[in-house]
N, C-alpha and C. Protein backbone atom coordinates (compact mmCIF):
# COMPACT_ATOMS: atom_id res chain seq x y z
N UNK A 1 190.01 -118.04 -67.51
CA UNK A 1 189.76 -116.70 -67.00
C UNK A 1 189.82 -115.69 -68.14
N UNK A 2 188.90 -114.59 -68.09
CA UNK A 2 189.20 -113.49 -68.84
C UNK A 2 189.34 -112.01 -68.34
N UNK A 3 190.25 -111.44 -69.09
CA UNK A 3 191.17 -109.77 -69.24
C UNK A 3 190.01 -109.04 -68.84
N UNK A 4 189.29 -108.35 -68.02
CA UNK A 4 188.47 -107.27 -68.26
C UNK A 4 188.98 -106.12 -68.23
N UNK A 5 188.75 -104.68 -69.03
CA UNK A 5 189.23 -103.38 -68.64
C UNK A 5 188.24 -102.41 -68.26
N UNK A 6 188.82 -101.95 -67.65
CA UNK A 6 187.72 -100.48 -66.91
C UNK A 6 187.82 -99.60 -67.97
N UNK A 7 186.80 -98.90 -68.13
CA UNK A 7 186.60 -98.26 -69.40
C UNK A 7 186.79 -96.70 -68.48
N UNK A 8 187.88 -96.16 -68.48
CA UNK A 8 188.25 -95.14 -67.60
C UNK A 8 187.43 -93.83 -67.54
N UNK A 9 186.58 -93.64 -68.59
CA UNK A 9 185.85 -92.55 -69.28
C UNK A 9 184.39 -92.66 -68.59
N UNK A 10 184.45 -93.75 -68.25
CA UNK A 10 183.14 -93.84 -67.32
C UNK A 10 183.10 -94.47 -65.70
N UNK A 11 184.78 -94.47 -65.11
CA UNK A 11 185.28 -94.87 -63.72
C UNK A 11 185.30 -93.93 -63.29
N UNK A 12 185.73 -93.49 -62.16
CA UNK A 12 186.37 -93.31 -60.82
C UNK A 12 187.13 -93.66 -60.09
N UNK A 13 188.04 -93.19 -59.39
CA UNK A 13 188.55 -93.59 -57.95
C UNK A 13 188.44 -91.93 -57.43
N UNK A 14 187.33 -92.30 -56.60
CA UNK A 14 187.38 -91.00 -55.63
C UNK A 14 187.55 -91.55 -53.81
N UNK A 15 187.22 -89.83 -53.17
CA UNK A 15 187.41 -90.02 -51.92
C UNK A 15 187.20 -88.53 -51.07
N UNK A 16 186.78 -88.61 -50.12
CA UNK A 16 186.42 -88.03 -49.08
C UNK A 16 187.22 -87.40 -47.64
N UNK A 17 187.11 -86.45 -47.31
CA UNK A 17 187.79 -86.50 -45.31
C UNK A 17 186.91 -85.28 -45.07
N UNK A 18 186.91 -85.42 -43.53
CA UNK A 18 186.50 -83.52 -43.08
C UNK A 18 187.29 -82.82 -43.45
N UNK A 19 186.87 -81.70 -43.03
CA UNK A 19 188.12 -80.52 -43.32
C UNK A 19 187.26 -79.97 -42.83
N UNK A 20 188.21 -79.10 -41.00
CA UNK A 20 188.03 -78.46 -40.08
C UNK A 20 186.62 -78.67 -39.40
N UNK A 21 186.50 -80.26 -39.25
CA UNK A 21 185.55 -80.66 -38.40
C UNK A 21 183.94 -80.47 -38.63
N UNK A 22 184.21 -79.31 -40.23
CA UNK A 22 182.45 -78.93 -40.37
C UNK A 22 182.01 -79.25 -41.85
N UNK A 23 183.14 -79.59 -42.44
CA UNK A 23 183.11 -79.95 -43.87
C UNK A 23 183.72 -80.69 -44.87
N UNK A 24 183.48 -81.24 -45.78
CA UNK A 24 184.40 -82.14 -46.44
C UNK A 24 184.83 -81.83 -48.02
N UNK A 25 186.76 -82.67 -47.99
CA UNK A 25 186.92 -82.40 -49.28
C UNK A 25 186.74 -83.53 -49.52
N UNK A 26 186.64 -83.34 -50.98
CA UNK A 26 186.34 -84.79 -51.79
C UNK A 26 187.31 -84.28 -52.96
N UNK A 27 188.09 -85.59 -53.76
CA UNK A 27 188.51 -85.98 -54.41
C UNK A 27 189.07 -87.06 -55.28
N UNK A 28 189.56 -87.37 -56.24
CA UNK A 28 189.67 -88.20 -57.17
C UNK A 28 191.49 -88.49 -57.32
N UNK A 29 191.55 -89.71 -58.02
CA UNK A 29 192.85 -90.18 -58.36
C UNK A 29 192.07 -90.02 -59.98
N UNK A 30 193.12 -89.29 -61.03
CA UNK A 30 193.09 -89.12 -62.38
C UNK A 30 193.64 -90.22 -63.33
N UNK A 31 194.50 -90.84 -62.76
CA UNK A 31 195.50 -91.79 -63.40
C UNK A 31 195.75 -93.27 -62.35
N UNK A 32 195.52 -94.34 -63.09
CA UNK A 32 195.35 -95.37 -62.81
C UNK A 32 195.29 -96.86 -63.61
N UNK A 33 195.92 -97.67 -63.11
CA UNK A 33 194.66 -99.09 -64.00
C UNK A 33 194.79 -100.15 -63.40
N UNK A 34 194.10 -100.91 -64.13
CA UNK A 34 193.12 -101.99 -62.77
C UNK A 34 193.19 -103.39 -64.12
N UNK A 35 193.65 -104.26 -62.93
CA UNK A 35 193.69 -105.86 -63.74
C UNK A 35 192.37 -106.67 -63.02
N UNK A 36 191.55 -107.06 -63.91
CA UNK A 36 190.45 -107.64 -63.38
C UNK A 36 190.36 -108.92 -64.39
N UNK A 37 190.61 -109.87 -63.41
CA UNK A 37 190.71 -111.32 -64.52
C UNK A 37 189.52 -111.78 -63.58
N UNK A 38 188.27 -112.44 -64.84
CA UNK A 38 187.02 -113.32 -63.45
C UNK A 38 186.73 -114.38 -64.94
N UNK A 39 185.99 -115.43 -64.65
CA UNK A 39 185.40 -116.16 -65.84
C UNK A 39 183.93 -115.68 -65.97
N UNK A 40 183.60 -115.38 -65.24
CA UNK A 40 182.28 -114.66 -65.37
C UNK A 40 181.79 -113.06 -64.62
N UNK A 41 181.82 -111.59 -65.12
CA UNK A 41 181.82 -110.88 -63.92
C UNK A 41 180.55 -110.49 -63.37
N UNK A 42 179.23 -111.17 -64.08
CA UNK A 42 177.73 -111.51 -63.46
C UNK A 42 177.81 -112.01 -61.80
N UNK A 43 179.19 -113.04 -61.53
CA UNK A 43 180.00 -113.07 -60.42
C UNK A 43 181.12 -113.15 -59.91
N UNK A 44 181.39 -111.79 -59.74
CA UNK A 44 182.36 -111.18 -59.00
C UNK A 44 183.25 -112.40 -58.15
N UNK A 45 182.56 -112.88 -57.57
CA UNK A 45 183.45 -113.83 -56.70
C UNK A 45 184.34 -114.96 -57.07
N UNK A 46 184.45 -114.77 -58.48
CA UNK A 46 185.67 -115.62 -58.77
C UNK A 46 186.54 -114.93 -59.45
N UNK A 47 186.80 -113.06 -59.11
CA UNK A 47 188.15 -112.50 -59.93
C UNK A 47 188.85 -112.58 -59.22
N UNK A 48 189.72 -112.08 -59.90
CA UNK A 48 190.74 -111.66 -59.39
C UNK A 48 191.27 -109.99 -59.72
N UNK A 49 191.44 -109.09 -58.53
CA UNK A 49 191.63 -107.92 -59.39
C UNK A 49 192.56 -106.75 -58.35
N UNK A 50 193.16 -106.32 -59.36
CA UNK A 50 194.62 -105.28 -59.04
C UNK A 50 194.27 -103.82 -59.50
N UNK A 51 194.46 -102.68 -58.79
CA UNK A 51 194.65 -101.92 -58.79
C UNK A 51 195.54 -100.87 -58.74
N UNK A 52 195.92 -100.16 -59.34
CA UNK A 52 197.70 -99.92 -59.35
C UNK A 52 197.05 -97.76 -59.85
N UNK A 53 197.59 -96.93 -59.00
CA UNK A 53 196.83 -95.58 -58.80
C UNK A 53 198.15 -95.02 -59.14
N UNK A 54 198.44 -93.66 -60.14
CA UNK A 54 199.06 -92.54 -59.78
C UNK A 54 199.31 -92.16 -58.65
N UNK A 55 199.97 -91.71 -57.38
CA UNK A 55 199.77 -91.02 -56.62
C UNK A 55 200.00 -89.76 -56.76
N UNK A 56 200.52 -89.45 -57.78
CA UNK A 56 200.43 -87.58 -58.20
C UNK A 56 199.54 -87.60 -59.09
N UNK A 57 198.49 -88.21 -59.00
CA UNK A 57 197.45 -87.59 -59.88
C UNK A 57 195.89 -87.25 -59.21
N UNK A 58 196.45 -86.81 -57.88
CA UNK A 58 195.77 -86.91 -56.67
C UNK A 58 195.11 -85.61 -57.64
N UNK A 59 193.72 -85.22 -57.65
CA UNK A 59 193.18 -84.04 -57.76
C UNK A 59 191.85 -83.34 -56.98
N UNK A 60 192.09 -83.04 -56.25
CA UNK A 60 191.33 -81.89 -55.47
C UNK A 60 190.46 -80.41 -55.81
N UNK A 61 190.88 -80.35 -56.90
CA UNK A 61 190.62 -79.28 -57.63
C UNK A 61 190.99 -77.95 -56.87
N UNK A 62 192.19 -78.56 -56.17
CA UNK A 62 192.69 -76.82 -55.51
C UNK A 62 194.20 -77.11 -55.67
N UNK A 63 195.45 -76.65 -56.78
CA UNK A 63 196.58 -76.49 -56.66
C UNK A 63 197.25 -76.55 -55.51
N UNK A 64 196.93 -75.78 -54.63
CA UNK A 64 198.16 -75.95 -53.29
C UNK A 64 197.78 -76.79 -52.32
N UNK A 65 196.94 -77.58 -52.48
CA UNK A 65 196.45 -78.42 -51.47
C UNK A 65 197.17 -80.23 -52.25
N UNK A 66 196.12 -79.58 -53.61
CA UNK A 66 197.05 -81.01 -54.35
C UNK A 66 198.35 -80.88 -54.26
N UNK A 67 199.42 -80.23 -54.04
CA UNK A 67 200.78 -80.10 -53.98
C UNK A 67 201.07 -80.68 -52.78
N UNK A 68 200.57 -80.27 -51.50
CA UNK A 68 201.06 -80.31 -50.13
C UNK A 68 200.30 -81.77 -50.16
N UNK A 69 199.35 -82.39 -50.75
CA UNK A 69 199.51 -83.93 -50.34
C UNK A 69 200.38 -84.79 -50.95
N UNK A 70 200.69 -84.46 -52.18
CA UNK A 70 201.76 -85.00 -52.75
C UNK A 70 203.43 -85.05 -52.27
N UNK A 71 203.05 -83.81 -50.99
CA UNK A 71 204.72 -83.77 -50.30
C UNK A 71 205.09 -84.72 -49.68
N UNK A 72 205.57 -84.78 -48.51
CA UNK A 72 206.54 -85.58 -48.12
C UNK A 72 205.24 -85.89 -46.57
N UNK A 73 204.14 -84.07 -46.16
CA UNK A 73 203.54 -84.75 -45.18
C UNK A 73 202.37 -85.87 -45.37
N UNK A 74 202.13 -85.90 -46.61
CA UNK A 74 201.45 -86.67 -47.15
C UNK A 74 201.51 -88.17 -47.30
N UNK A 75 201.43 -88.18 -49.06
CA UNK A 75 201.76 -89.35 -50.15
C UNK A 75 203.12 -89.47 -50.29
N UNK A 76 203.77 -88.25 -50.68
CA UNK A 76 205.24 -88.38 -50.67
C UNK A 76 205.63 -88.97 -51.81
N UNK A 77 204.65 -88.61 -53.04
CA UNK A 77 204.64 -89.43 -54.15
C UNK A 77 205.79 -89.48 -55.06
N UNK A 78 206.76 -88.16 -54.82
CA UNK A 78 207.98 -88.71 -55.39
C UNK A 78 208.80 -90.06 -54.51
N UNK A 79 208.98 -90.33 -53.79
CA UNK A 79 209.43 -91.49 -52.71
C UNK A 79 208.13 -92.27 -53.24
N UNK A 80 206.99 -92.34 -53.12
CA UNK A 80 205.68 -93.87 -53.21
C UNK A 80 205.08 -92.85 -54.29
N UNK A 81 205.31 -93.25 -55.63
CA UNK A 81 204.91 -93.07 -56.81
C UNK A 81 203.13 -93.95 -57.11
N UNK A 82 202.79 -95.12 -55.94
CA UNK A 82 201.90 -96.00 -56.47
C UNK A 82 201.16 -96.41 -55.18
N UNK A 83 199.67 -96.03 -55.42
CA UNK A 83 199.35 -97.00 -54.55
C UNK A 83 198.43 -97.93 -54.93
N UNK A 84 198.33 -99.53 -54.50
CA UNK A 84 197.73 -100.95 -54.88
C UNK A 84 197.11 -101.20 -54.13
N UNK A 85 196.55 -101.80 -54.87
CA UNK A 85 195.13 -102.67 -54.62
C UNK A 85 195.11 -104.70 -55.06
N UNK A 86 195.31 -105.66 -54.17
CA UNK A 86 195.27 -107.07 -54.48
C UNK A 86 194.00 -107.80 -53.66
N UNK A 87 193.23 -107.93 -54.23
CA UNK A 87 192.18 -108.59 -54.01
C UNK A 87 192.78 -110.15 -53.09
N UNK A 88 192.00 -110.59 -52.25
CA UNK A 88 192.72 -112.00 -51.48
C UNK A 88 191.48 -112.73 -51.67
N UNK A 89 190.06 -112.11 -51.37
CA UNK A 89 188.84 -112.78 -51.54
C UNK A 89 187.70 -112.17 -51.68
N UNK A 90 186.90 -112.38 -52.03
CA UNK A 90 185.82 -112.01 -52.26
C UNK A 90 184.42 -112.68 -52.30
N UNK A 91 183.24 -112.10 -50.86
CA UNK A 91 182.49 -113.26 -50.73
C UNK A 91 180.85 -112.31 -51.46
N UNK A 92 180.53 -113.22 -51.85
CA UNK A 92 179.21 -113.13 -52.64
C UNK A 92 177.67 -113.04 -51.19
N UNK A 93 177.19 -111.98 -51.64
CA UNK A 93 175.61 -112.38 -51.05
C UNK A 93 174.45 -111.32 -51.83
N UNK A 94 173.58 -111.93 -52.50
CA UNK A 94 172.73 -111.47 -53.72
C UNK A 94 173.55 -110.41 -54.81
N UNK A 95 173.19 -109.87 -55.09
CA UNK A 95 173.82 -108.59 -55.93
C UNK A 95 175.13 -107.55 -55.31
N UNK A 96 175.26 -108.31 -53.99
CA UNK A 96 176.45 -107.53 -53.37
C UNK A 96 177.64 -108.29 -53.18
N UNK A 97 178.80 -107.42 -52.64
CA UNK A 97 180.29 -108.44 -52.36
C UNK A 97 180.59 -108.03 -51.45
N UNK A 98 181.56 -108.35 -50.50
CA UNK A 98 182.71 -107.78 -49.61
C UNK A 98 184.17 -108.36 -50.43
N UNK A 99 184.76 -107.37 -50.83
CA UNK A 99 185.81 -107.16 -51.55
C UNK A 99 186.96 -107.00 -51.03
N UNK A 100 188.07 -108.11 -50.15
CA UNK A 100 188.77 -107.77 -49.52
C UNK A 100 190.49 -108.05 -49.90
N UNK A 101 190.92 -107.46 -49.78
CA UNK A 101 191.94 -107.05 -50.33
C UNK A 101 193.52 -106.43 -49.53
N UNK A 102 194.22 -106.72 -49.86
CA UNK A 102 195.74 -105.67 -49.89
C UNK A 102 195.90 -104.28 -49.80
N UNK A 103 195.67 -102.99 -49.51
CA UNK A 103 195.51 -101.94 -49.75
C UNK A 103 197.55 -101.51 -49.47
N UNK A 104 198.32 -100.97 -50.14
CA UNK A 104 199.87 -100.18 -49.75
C UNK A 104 199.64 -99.07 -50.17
N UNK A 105 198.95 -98.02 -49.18
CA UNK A 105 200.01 -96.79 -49.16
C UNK A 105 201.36 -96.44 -48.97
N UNK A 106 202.28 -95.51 -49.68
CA UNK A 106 203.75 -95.71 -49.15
C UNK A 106 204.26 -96.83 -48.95
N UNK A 107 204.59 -97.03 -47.62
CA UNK A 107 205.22 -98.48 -47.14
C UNK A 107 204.75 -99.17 -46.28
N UNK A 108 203.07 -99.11 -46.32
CA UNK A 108 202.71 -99.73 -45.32
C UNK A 108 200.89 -100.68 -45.93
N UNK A 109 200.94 -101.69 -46.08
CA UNK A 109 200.10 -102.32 -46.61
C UNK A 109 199.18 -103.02 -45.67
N UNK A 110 198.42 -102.85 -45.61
CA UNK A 110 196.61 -103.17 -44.33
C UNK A 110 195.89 -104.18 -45.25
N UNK A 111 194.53 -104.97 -44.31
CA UNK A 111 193.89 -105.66 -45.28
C UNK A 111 192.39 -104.41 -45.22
N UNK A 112 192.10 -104.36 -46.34
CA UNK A 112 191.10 -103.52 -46.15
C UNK A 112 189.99 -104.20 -47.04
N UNK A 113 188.66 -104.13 -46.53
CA UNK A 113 187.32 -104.53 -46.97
C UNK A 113 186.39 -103.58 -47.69
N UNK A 114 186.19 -103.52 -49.25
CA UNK A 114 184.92 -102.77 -49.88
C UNK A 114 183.57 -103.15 -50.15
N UNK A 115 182.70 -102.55 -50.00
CA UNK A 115 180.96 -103.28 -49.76
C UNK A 115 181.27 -102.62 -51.18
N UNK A 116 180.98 -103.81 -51.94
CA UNK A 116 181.05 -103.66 -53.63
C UNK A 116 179.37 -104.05 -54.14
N UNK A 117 179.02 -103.21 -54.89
CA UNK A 117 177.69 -103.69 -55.33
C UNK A 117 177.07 -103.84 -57.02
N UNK A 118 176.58 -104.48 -57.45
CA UNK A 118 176.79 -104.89 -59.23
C UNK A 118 175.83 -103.85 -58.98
N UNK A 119 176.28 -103.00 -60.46
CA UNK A 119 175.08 -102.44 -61.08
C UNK A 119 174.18 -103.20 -62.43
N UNK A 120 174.69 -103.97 -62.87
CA UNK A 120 174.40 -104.64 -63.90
C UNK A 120 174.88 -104.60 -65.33
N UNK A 121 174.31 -105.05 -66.18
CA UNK A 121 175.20 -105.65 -67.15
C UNK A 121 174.30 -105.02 -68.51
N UNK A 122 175.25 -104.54 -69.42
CA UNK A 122 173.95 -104.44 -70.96
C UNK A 122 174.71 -104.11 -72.05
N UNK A 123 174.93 -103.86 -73.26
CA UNK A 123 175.33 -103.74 -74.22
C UNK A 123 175.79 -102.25 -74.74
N UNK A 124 176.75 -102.04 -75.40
CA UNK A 124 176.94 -100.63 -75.45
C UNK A 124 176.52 -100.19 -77.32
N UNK A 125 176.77 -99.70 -77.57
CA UNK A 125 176.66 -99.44 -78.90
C UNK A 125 177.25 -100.02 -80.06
N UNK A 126 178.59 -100.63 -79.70
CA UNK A 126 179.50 -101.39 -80.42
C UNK A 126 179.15 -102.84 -80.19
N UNK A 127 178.38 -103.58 -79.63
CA UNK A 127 177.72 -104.39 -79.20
C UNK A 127 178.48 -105.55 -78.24
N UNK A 128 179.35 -104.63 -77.07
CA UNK A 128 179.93 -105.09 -76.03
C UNK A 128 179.43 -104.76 -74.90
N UNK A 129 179.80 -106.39 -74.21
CA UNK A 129 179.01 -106.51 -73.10
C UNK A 129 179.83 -105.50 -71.95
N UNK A 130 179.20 -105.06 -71.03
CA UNK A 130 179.56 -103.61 -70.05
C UNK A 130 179.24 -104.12 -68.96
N UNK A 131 179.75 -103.85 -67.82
CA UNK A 131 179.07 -104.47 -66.63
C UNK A 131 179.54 -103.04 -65.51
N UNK A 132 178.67 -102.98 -64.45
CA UNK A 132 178.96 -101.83 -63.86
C UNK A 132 179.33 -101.78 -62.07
N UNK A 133 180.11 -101.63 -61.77
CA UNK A 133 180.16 -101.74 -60.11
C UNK A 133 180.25 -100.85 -59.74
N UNK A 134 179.82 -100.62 -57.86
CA UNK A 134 180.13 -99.72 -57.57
C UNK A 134 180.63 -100.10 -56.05
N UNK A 135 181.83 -99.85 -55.23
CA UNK A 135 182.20 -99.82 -54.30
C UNK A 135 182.88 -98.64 -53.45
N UNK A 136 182.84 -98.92 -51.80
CA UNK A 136 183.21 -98.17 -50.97
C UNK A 136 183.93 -98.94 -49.62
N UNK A 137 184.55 -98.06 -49.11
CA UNK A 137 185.20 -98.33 -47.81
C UNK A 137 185.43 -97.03 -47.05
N UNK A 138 185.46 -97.14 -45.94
CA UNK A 138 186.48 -96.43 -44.75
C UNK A 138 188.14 -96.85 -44.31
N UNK A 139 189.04 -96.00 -44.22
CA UNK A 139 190.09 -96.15 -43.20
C UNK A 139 190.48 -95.34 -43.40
N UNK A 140 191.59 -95.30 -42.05
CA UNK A 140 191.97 -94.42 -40.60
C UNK A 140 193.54 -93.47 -41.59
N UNK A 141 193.60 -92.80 -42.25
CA UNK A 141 194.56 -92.20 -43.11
C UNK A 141 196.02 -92.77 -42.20
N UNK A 142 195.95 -92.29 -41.01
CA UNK A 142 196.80 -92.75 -39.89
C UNK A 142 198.03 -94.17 -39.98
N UNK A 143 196.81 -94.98 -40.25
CA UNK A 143 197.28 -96.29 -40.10
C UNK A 143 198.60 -96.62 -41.68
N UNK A 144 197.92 -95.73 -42.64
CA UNK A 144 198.95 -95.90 -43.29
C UNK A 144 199.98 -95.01 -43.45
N UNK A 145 200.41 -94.17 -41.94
CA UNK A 145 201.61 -93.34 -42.11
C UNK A 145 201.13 -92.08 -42.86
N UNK A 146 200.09 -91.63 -42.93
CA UNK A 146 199.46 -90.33 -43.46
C UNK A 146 198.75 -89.68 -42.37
N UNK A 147 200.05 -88.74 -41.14
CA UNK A 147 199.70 -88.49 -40.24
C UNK A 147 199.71 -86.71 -39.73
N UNK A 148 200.03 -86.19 -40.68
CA UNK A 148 200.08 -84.87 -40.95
C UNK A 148 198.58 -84.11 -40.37
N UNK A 149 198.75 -82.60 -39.34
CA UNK A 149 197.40 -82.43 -39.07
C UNK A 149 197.85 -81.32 -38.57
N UNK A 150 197.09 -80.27 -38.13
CA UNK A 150 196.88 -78.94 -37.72
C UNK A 150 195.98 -78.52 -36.34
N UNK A 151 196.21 -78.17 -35.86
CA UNK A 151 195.14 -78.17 -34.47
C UNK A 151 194.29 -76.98 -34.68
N UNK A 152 193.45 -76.71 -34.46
CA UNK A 152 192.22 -75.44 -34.98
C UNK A 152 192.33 -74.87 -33.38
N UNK A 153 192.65 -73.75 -32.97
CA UNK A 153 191.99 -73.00 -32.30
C UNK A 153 191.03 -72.77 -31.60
N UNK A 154 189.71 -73.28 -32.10
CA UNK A 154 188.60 -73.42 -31.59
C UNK A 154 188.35 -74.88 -31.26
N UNK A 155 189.46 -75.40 -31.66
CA UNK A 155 189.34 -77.40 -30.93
C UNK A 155 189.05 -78.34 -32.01
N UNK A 156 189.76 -79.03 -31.78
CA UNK A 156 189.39 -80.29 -33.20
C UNK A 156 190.76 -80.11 -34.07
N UNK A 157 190.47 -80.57 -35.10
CA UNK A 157 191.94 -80.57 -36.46
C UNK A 157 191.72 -80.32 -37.89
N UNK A 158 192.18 -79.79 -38.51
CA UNK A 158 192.15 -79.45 -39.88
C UNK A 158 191.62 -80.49 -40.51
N UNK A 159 192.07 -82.02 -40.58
CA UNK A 159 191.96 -83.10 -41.41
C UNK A 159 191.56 -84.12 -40.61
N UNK A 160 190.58 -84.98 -41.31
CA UNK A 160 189.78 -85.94 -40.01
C UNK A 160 190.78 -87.17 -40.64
N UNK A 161 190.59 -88.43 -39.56
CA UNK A 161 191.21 -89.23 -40.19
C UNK A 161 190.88 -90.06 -40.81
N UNK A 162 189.26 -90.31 -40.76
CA UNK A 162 188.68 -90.83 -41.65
C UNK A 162 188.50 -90.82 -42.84
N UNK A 163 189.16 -91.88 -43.84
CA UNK A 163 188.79 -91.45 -45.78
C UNK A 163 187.91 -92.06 -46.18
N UNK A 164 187.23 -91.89 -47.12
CA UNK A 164 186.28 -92.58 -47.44
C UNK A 164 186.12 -92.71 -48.97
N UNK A 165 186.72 -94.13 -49.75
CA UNK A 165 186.88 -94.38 -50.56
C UNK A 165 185.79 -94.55 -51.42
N UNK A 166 185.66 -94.42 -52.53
CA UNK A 166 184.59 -94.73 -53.44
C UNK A 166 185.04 -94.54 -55.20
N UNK A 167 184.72 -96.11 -55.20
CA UNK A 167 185.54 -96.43 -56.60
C UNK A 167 183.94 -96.59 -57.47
N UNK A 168 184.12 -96.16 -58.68
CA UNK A 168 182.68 -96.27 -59.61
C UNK A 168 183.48 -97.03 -60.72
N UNK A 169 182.88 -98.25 -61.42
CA UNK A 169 183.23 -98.99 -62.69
C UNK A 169 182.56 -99.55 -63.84
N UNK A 170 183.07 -99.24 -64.81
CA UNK A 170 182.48 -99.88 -66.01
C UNK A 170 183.45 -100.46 -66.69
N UNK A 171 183.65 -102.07 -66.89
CA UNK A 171 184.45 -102.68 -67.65
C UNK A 171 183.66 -103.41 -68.73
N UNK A 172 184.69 -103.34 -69.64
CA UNK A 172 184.52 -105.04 -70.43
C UNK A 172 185.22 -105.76 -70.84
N UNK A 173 185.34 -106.58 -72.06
CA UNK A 173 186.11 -107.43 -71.57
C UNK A 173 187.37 -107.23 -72.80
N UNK A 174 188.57 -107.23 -72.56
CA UNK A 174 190.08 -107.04 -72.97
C UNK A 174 189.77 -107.42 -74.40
């Protein structure tokens, strides 16, 4: 097997929710890293790969919002400093995967599934090989004890519970 690293300068870990039923925030995790051991990553379906996130490096690009998820109704990231990612399997069909995995927020760990898709593979300037993915998922913020919400006045809730993950990658190899 071999070390691959995400070349962070050209990743992501972002993400999505409504906000007040008519619009959405989106945001990013800043700080992170990811163990991706495969013998070949042309296919995916024989890594193995870990993900390990800041949870205060949640950024939103709005100060008091990034604060109040980092509290206690949130992430609670002083108490869950980390949230992971353990791959269990991963099944192959043409250029795509289902990427399924371990997901622990806080203290509560789900199996969760990403429709992962190769972007392909090519050489960079230093004359290393690069390979590029891109994956996504849904889940219920809820389920992992991230249950904090506001009722609107006019009906509905501040925060939907739907997130919507979306990780972008470029590795090579260790």
């Amino acid at each position: 097997m071999t070390n691959w690293t995400v070349d962070q300068s050209h990743s992501s870990i972002g993400f999505n929710v409504k906000h007040m039923m008519v619009s959405k925030v989106k945001g990013a995790f800043e700080s992170y890293t990811a163990q991706i051991e495969s013998s070949d990553l042309a296919d995916l379906s024989t890594a193995n790969i870990t993900f390990v996130i800041d949870t205060a490096s949640i950024n939103t690009r709005n100060t008091d919002r990034d604060n109040h998820l980092k509290s206690g109704d949130f992430f609670d990231a002083d108490q869950f400093p980390k949230i992971t990612f353990q791959s269990t399997s991963i099944e192959k069909s043409g250029d795509s995967y289902k990427l399924t995995g371990d997901l622990t927020i806080k203290d509560v760990t789900k199996p969760v599934t990403f429709d992962v898709e190769f972007n392909g593979k090519g050489t960079n300037p230093w004359g290393q090989e690069v390979y590029g993915f891109e994956a996504e998922t849904k889940i219920n913020r809820e389920d992992f004890g991230l249950t904090w919400n506001a009722a609107l006045e006019t009906g509905g809730v501040l925060v939907g519970k739907d997130i919507k993950i979306q990780v972008e990658l470029e590795v090579n190899q260790a």
